[in-house]
Protein backbone atom coordinates (compact mmCIF):
# COMPACT_ATOMS: atom_id res chain seq x y z
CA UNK A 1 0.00 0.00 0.00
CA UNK A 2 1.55 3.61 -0.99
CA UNK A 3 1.21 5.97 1.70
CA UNK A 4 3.49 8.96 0.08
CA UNK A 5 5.13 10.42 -2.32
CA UNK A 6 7.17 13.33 -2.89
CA UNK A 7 10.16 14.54 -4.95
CA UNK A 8 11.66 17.98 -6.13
CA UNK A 9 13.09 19.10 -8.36
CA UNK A 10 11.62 16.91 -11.26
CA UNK A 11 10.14 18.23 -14.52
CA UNK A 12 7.73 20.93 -14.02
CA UNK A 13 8.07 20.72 -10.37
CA UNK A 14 10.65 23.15 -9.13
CA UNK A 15 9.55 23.18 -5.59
CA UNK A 16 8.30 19.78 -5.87
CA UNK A 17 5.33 18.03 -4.91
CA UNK A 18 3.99 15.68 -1.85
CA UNK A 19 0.94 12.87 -3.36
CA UNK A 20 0.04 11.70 -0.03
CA UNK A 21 -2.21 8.56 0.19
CA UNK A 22 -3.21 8.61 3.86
CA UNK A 23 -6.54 9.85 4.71
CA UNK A 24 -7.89 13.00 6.26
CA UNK A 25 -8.59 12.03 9.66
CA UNK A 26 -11.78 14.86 9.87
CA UNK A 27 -12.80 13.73 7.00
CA UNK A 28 -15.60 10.84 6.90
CA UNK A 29 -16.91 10.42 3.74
CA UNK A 30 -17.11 7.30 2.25
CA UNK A 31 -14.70 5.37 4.57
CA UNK A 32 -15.68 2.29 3.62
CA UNK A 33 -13.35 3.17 0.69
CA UNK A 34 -10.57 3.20 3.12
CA UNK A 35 -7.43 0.22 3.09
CA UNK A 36 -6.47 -0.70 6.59
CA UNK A 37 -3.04 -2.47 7.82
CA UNK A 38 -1.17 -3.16 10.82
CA UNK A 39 2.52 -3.43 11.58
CA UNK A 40 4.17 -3.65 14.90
CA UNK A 41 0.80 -2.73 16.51
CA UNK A 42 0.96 0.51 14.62
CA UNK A 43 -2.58 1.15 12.39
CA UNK A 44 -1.52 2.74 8.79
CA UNK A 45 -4.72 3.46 6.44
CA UNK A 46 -4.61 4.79 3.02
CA UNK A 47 -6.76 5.93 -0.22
CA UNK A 48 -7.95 2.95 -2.77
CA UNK A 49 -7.38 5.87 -5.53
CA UNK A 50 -6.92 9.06 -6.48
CA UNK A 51 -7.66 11.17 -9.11
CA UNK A 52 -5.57 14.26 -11.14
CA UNK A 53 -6.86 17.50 -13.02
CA UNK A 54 -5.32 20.13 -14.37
CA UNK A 55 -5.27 21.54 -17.86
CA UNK A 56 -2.47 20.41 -20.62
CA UNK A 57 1.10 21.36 -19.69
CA UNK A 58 0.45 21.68 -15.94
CA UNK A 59 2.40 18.59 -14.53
CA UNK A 60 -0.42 15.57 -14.55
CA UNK A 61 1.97 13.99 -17.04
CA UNK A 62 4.93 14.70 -14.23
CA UNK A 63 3.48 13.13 -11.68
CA UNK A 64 3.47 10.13 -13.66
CA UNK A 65 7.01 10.46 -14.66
CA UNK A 66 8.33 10.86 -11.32
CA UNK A 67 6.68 7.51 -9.98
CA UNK A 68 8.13 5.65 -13.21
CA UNK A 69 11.39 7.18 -12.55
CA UNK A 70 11.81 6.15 -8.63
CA UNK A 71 10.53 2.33 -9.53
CA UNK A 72 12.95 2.14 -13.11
CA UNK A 73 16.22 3.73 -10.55
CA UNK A 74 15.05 0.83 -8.17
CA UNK A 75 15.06 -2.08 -10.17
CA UNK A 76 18.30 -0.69 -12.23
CA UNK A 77 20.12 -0.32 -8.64
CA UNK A 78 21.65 3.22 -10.54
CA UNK A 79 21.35 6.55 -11.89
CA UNK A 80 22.73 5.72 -15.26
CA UNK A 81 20.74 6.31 -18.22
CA UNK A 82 18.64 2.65 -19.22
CA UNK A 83 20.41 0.69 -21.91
CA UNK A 84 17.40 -0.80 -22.98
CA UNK A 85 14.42 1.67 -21.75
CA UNK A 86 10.81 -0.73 -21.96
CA UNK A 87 9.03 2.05 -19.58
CA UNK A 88 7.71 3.76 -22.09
CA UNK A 89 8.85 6.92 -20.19
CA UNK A 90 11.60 8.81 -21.79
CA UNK A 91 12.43 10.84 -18.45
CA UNK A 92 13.22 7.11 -16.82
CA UNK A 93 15.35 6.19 -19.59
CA UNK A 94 17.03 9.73 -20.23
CA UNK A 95 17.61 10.85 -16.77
CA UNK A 96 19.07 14.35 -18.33
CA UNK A 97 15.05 14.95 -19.01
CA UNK A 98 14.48 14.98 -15.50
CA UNK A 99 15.27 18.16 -13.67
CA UNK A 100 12.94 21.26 -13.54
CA UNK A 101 14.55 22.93 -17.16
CA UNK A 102 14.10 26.85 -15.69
CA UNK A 103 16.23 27.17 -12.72
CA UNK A 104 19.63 29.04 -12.53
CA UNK A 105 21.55 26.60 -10.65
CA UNK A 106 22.09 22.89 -11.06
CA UNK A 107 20.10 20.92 -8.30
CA UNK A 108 19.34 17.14 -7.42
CA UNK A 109 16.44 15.54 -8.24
CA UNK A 110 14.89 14.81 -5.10
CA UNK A 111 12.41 11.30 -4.44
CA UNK A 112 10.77 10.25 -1.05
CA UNK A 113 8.51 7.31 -0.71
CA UNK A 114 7.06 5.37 1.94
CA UNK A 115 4.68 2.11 1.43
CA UNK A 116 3.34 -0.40 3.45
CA UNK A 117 4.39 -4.47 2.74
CA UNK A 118 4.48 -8.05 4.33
CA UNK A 119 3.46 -5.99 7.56
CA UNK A 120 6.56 -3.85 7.29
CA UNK A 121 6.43 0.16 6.54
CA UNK A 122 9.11 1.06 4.37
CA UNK A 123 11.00 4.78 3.91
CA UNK A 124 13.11 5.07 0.67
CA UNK A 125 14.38 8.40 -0.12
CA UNK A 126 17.52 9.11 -2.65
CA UNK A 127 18.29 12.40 -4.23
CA UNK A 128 20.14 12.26 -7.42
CA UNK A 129 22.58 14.92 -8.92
CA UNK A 130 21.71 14.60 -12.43
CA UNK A 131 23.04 18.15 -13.56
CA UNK A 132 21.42 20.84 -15.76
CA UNK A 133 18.06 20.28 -17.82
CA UNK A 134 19.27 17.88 -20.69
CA UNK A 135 23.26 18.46 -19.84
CA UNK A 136 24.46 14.97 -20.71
CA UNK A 137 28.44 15.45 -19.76
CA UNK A 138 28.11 16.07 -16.23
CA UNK A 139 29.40 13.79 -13.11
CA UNK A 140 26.10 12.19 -12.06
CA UNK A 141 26.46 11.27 -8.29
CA UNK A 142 23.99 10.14 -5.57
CA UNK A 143 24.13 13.18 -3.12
CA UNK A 144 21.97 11.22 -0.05
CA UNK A 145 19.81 8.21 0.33
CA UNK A 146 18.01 6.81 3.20
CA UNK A 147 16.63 3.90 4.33
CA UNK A 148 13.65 3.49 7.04
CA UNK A 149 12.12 0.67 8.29
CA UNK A 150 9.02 0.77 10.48
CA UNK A 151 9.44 4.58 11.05
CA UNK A 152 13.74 3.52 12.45
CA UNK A 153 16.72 5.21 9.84
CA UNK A 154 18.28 2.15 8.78
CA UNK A 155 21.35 3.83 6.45
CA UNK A 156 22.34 7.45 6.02
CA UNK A 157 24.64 7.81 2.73
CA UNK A 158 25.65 11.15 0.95
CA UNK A 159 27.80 10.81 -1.81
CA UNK A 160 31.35 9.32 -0.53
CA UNK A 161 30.22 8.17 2.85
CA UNK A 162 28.04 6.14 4.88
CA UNK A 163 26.98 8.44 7.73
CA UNK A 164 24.87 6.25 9.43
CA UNK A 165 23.89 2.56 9.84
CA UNK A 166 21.88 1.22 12.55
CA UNK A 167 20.59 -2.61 12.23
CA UNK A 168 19.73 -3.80 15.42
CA UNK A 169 15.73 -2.79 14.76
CA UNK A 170 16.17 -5.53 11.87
CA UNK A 171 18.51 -8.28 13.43
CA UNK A 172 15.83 -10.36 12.61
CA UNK A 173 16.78 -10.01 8.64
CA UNK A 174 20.62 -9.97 8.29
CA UNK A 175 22.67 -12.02 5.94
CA UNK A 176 23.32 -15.49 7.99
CA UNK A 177 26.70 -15.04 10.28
CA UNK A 178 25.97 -11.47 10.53
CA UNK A 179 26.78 -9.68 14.03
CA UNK A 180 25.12 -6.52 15.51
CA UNK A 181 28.74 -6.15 16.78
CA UNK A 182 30.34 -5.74 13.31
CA UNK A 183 27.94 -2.68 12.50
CA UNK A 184 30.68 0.25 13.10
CA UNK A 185 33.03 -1.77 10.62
CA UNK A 186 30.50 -2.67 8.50
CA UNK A 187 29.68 1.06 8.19
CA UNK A 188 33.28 2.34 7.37
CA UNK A 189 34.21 -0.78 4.90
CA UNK A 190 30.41 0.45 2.84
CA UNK A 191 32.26 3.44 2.82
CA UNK A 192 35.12 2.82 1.60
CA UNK A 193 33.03 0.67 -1.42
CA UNK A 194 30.78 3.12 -2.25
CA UNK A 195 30.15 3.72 -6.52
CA UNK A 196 28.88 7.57 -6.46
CA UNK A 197 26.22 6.87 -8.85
CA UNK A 198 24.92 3.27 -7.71
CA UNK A 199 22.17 3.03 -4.91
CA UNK A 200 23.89 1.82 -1.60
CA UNK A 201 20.41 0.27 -1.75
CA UNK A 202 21.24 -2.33 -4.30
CA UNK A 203 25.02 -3.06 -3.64
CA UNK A 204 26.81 -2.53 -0.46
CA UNK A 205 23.87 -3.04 1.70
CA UNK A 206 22.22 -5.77 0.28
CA UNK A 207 25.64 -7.63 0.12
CA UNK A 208 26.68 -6.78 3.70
CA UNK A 209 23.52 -6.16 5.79
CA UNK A 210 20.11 -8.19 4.64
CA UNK A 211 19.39 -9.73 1.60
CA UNK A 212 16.01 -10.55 2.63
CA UNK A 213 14.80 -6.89 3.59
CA UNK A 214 16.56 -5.28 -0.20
CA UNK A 215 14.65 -8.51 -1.61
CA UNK A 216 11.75 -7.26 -0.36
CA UNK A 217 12.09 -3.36 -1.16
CA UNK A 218 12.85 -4.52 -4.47
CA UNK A 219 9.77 -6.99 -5.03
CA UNK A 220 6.98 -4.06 -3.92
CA UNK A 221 8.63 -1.78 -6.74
CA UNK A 222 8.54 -4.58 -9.54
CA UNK A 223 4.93 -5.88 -8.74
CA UNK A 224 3.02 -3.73 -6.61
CA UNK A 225 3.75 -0.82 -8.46
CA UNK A 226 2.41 -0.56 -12.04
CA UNK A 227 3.15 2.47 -14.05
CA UNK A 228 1.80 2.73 -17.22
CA UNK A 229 2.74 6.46 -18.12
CA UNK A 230 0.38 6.48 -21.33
CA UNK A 231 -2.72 4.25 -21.58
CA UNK A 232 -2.12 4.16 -24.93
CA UNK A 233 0.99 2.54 -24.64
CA UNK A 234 -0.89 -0.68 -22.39
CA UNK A 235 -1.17 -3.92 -24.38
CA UNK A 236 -2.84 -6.66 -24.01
CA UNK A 237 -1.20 -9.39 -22.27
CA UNK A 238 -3.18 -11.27 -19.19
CA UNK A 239 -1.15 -12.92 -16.39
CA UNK A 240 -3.41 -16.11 -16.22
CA UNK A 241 -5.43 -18.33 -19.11
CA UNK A 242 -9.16 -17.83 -17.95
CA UNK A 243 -7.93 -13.88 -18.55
CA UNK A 244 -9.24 -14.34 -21.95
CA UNK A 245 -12.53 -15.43 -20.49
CA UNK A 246 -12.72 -12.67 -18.29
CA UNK A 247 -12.02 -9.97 -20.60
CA UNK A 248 -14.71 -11.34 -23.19
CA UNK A 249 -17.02 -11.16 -20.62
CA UNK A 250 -15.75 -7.60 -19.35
CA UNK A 251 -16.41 -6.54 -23.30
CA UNK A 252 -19.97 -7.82 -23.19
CA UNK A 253 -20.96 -6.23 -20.25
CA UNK A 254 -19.79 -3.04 -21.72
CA UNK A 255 -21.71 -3.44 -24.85
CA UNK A 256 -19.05 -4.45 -27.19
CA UNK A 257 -21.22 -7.76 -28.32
CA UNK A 258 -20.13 -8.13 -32.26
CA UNK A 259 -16.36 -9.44 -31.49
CA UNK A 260 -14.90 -12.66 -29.46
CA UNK A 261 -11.62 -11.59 -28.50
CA UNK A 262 -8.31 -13.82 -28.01
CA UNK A 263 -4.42 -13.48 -27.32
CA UNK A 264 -2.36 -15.23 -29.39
CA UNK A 265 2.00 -15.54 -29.64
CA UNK A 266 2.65 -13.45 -32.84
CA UNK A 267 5.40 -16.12 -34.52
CA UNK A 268 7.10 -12.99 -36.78
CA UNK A 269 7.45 -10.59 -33.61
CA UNK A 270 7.52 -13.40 -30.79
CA UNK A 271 5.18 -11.31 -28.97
CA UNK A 272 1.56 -11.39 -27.29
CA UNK A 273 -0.97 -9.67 -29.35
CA UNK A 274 -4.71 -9.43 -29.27
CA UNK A 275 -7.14 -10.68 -32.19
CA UNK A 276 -10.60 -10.46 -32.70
CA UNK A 277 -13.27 -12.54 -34.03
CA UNK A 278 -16.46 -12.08 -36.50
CA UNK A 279 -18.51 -14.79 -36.67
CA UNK A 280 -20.47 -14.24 -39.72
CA UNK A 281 -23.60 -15.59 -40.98
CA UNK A 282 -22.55 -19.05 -41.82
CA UNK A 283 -21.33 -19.73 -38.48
CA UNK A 284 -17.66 -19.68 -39.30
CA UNK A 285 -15.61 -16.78 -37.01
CA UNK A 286 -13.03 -14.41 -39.38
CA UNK A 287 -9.96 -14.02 -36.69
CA UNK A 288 -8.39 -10.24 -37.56
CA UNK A 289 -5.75 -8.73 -35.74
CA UNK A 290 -7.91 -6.87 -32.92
CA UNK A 291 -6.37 -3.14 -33.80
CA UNK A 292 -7.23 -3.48 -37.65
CA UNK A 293 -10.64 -3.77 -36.73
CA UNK A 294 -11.76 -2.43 -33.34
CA UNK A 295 -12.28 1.21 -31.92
CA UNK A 296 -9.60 2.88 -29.74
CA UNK A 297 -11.97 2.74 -26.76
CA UNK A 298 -12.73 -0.85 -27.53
CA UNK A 299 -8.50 -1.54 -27.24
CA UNK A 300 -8.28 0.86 -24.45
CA UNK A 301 -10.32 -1.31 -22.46
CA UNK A 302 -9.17 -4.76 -24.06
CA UNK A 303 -6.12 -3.38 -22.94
CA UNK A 304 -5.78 -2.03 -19.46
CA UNK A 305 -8.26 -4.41 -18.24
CA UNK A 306 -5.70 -6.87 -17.56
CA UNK A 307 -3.45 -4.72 -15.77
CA UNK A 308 -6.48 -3.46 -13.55
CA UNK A 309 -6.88 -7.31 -12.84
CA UNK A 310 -3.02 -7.60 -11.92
CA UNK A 311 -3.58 -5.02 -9.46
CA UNK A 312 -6.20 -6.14 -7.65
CA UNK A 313 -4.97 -9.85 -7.79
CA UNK A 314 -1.65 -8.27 -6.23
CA UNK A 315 -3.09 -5.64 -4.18
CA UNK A 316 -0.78 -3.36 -6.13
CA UNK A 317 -0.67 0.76 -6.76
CA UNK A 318 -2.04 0.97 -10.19
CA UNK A 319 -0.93 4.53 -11.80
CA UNK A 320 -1.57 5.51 -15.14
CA UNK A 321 -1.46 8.75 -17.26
CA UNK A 322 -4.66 9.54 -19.10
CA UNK A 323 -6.50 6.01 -18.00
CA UNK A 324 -9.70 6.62 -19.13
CA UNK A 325 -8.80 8.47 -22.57
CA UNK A 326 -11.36 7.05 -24.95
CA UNK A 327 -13.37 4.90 -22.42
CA UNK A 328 -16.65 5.74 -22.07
CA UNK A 329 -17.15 7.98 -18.17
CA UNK A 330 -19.51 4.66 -16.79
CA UNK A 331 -17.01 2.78 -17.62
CA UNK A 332 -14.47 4.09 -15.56
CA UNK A 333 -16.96 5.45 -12.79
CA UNK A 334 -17.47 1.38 -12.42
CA UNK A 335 -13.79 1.07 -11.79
CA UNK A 336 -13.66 3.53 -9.32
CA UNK A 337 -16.38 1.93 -7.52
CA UNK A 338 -14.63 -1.66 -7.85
CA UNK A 339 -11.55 -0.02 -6.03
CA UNK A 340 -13.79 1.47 -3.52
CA UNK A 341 -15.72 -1.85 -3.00
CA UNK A 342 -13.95 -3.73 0.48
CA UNK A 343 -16.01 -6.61 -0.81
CA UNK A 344 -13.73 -6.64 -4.39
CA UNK A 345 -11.11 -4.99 -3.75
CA UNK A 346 -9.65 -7.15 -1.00
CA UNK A 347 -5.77 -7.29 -1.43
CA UNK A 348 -6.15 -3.56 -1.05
CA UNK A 349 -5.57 -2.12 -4.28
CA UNK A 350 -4.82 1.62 -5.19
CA UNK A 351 -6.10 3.58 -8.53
CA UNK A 352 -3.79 6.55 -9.39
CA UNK A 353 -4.56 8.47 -12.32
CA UNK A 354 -4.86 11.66 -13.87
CA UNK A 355 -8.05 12.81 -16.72
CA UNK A 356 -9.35 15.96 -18.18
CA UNK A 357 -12.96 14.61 -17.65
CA UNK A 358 -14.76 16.47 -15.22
CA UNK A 359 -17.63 14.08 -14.44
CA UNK A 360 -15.34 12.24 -11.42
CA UNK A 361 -16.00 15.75 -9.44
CA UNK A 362 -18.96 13.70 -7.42
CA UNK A 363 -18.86 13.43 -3.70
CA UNK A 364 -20.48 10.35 -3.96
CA UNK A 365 -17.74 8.82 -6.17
CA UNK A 366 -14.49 10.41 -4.38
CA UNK A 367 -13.32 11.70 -1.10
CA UNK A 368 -12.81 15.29 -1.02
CA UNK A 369 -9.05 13.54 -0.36
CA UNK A 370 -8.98 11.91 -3.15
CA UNK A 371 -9.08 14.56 -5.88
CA UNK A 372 -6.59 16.24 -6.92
CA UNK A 373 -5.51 19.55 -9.10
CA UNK A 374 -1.76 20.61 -10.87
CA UNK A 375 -1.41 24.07 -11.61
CA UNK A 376 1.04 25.42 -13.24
CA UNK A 377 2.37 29.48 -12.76
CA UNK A 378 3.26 31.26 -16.00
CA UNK A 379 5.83 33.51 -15.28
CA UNK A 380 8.06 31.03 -12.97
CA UNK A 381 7.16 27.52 -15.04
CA UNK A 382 6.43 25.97 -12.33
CA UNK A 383 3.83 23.22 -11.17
CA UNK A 384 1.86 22.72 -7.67
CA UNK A 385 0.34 19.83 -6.11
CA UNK A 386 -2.71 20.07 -3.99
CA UNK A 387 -6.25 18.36 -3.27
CA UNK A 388 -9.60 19.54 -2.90
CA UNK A 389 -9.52 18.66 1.06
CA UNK A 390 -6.37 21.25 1.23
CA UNK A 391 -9.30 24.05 1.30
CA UNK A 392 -10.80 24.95 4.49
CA UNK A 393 -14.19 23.79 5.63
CA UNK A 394 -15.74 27.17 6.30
CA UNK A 395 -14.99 30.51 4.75
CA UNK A 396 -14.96 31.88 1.23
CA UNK A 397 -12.87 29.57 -0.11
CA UNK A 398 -14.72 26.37 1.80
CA UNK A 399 -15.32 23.00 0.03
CA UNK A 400 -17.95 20.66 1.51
CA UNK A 401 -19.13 17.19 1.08
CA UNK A 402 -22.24 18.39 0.06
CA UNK A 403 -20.81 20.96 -2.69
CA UNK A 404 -21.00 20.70 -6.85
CA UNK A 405 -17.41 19.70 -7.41
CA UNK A 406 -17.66 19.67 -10.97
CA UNK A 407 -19.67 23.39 -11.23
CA UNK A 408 -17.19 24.82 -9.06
CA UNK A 409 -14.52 24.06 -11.01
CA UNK A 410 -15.66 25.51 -13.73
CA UNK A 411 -16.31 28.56 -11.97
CA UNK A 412 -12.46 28.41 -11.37
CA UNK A 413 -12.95 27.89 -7.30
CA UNK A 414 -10.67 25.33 -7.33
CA UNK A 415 -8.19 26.84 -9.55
CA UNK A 416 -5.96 24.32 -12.06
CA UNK A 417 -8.05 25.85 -15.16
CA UNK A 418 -7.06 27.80 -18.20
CA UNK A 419 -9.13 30.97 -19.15
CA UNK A 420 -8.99 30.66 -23.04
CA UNK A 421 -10.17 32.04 -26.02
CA UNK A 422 -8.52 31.05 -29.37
CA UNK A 423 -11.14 33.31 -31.26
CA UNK A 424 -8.99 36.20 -32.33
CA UNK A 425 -5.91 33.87 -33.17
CA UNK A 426 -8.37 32.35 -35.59
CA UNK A 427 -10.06 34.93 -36.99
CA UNK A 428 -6.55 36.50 -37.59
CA UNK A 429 -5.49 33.29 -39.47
CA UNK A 430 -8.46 33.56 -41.21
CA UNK A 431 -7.83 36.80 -42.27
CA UNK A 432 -4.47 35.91 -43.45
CA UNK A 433 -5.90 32.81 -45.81
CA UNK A 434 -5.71 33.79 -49.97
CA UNK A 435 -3.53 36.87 -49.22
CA UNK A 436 -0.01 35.72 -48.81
CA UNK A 437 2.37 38.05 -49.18
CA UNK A 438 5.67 36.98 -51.33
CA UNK A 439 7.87 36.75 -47.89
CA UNK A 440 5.19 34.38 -46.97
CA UNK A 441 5.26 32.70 -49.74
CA UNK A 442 9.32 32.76 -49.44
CA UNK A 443 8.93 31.41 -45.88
CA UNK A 444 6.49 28.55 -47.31
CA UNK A 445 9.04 27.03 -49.49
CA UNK A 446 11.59 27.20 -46.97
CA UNK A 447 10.01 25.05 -44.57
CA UNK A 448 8.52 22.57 -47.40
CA UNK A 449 9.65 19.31 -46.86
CA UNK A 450 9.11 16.33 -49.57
CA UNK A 451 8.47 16.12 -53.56
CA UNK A 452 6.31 18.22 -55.29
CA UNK A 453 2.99 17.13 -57.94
């Protein structure tokens, strides 16, 4: 279970951002929507989703990003750009595309996260000197990373050293022949060993200290946290055989009742791809490769259905950018409700995502909590973070249960809205059309690319 995240630094985040995913405690709407765990006799609760608005260019897309990036640094155990990126996130394979672009002075890219597995709460934090926007030549170094366990700082490491280490709170989960005793030399011999741009994480600690507890760390980032950082980038490819069942049904209860769909190993690419079946009038079914044939919102759906299975089999974080793009709004107003439903969802599975579709802006869908808004400030470039439960209960700038989320944003109460009007651009272009001057004329060829009739 994710219970925060922040980072700085990152994209359009200059001052960066904190996406927590624990509660309100005043607030008590819906709380049957709420997960519940224990560890050590400590009670942690958290959101089963969340939801991000904002218009285009204010940071949804970042927010994204910035999850991707901590799980691909994770599971690479470094800060060096990905030989072989499959995220489908440039900014986790091209770590130069990561800092905020419009600063003055070259800063690290700052991530903090804390989440809840196997009855354990984990801290992770590691900032990353990364250099300028895009510069690609410069010495890319860890500057600090931390470790927490259960609320106790495990490891302290800047760049060169390791400041702190303190395993007794986790004797329990030391490499075998490993002695409390030995800590102090432990500590100085990591230092000694430590690569500047590999995670402490991943090497010296996992070899030295506990096996078991890195094991762990790194399990939660490579199955319980599923970042898809654009929908249209999801494919098909379910995780057990009666998936195919599942989905078929999924697509008839949606309405999608001409096609029989089917995954199949493509033999030229060696990879999974969807096809879909016509059965016409003679009774024999016409297999077609799904995509030739079907609507985007029908392979949206096909497509991250599978992966919203995965997550709830798991009891995973589920984050994707621009989910429901396509999809019909019942469609993904069910989903919401399946992640709100304790009787469903009961692995305790999280929905992150981020839309431009205002009709989630229902108090009887989402917790005041759970919705979110990125704004963006023209003159600095930079993006904020906040929810709808950030305003104050009473006063002018109140938000209540009982309020029209979705009218009130569109009376810009909430903020994270554009005031736009592209009429006299257009009627200035129109203007313009049949009248070309020879310098624009001139400026046409130059830019025309490609044989001429």
């Amino acid at each position: 279970m994710l219970l925060n995240f922040s980072c700085d630094n990152f994209k359009s985040f200059r001052d960066g951002f904190q996406f927590s995913m624990i509660p309100e405690t005043r607030m008590k709407e819906l709380d049957y929507s709420i997960l519940r765990e224990e560890t050590d006799g400590q009670k942690a609760a958290g959101l089963s989703a969340s939801v991000i608005y904002g218009p285009n260019a204010s940071g949804k897309t970042s927010i994204v990003n910035a999850m991707s990036c901590i799980r691909q640094i994770v599971l690479r155990g470094h800060i060096r750009d990905a030989a072989d990126n499959r995220s489908g996130d440039r900014v986790s394979g091209e770590l130069a595309l990561a800092p905020f672009a419009f600063r003055d002075d070259a800063a690290p890219v700052w991530f903090d996260i804390t989440f809840m597995f196997h009855g354990r709460k984990y801290r992770y934090a590691v900032a990353a000197f990364l250099g300028d926007f895009l510069e690609r030549q410069a010495e890319r170094y860890i500057d600090r990373e931390q470790l927490y366990v259960n609320d106790v700082l495990i490891f302290d490491r800047t760049k060169d050293a390791v400041k702190k280490l303190k395993l007794d709170t986790i004797a329990g989960f030391l490499n075998a022949g490993y002695e409390i005793e030995d800590t102090e030399k432990t500590r100085r011999a990591m230092s000694n060993n430590i690569t500047s741009d590999s995670l402490l994480l991943r090497t010296d600690f996992n070899s030295f200290c506990s096996k078991r507890l890195v094991s762990e760390i790194r399990q939660w980032f490579e199955d319980q946290l599923i970042v898809v950082n654009a929908s249209s980038r999801a494919r098909f490819s379910p995780g057990l055989p009666e998936d195919n069942v599942l989905i078929n049904r999924i697509a008839q209860e949606a309405g999608i009742t001409g096609s029989e769909f089917a995954c199949v190993h493509d033999p030229e690419t060696h990879a999974t791809k969807l096809i879909s079946g016509l059965q016409k009038t003679d009774g024999k079914v016409c297999w077609l490769d799904a995509d030739r044939i079907e609507s985007s919102g029908t392979m949206r759906l096909i497509s991250i259905m599978p992966l919203v299975l995965s997550a709830l089999r798991k009891g995973a974080v589920l984050v994707m950018d621009e989910m429901d793009a396509s999809l019909h709004p019942v469609t993904m107003m069910n989903l919401i409700t399946i992640f709100h439903n304790d009787k469903v969802n009961t692995n305790g599975a999280q929905l992150i995502f981020n839309t431009h579709n205002p009709i989630y802006l229902n108090h009887s869908l989402l917790r005041r909590d759970e919705i979110r808004f990125v704004e963006r400030n023209r003159e600095t470039k930079s993006s904020s973070l906040y929810a709808l439960s950030d305003f104050r209960a009473n006063g002018e700038t109140s938000v209540r249960q009982t309020d029209d989320y979705m009218k009130n944003y569109f009376l810009g109460r909430y903020g994270a809205l554009e005031d736009m009007d592209f009429t006299d651009i257009i009627m200035d272009a129109l203007k313009g059309a049949g009248s070309e001057t020879e310098e624009d004329i001139g400026m046409q060829r130059v830019y025309h690319v490609g044989p001429r009739g």
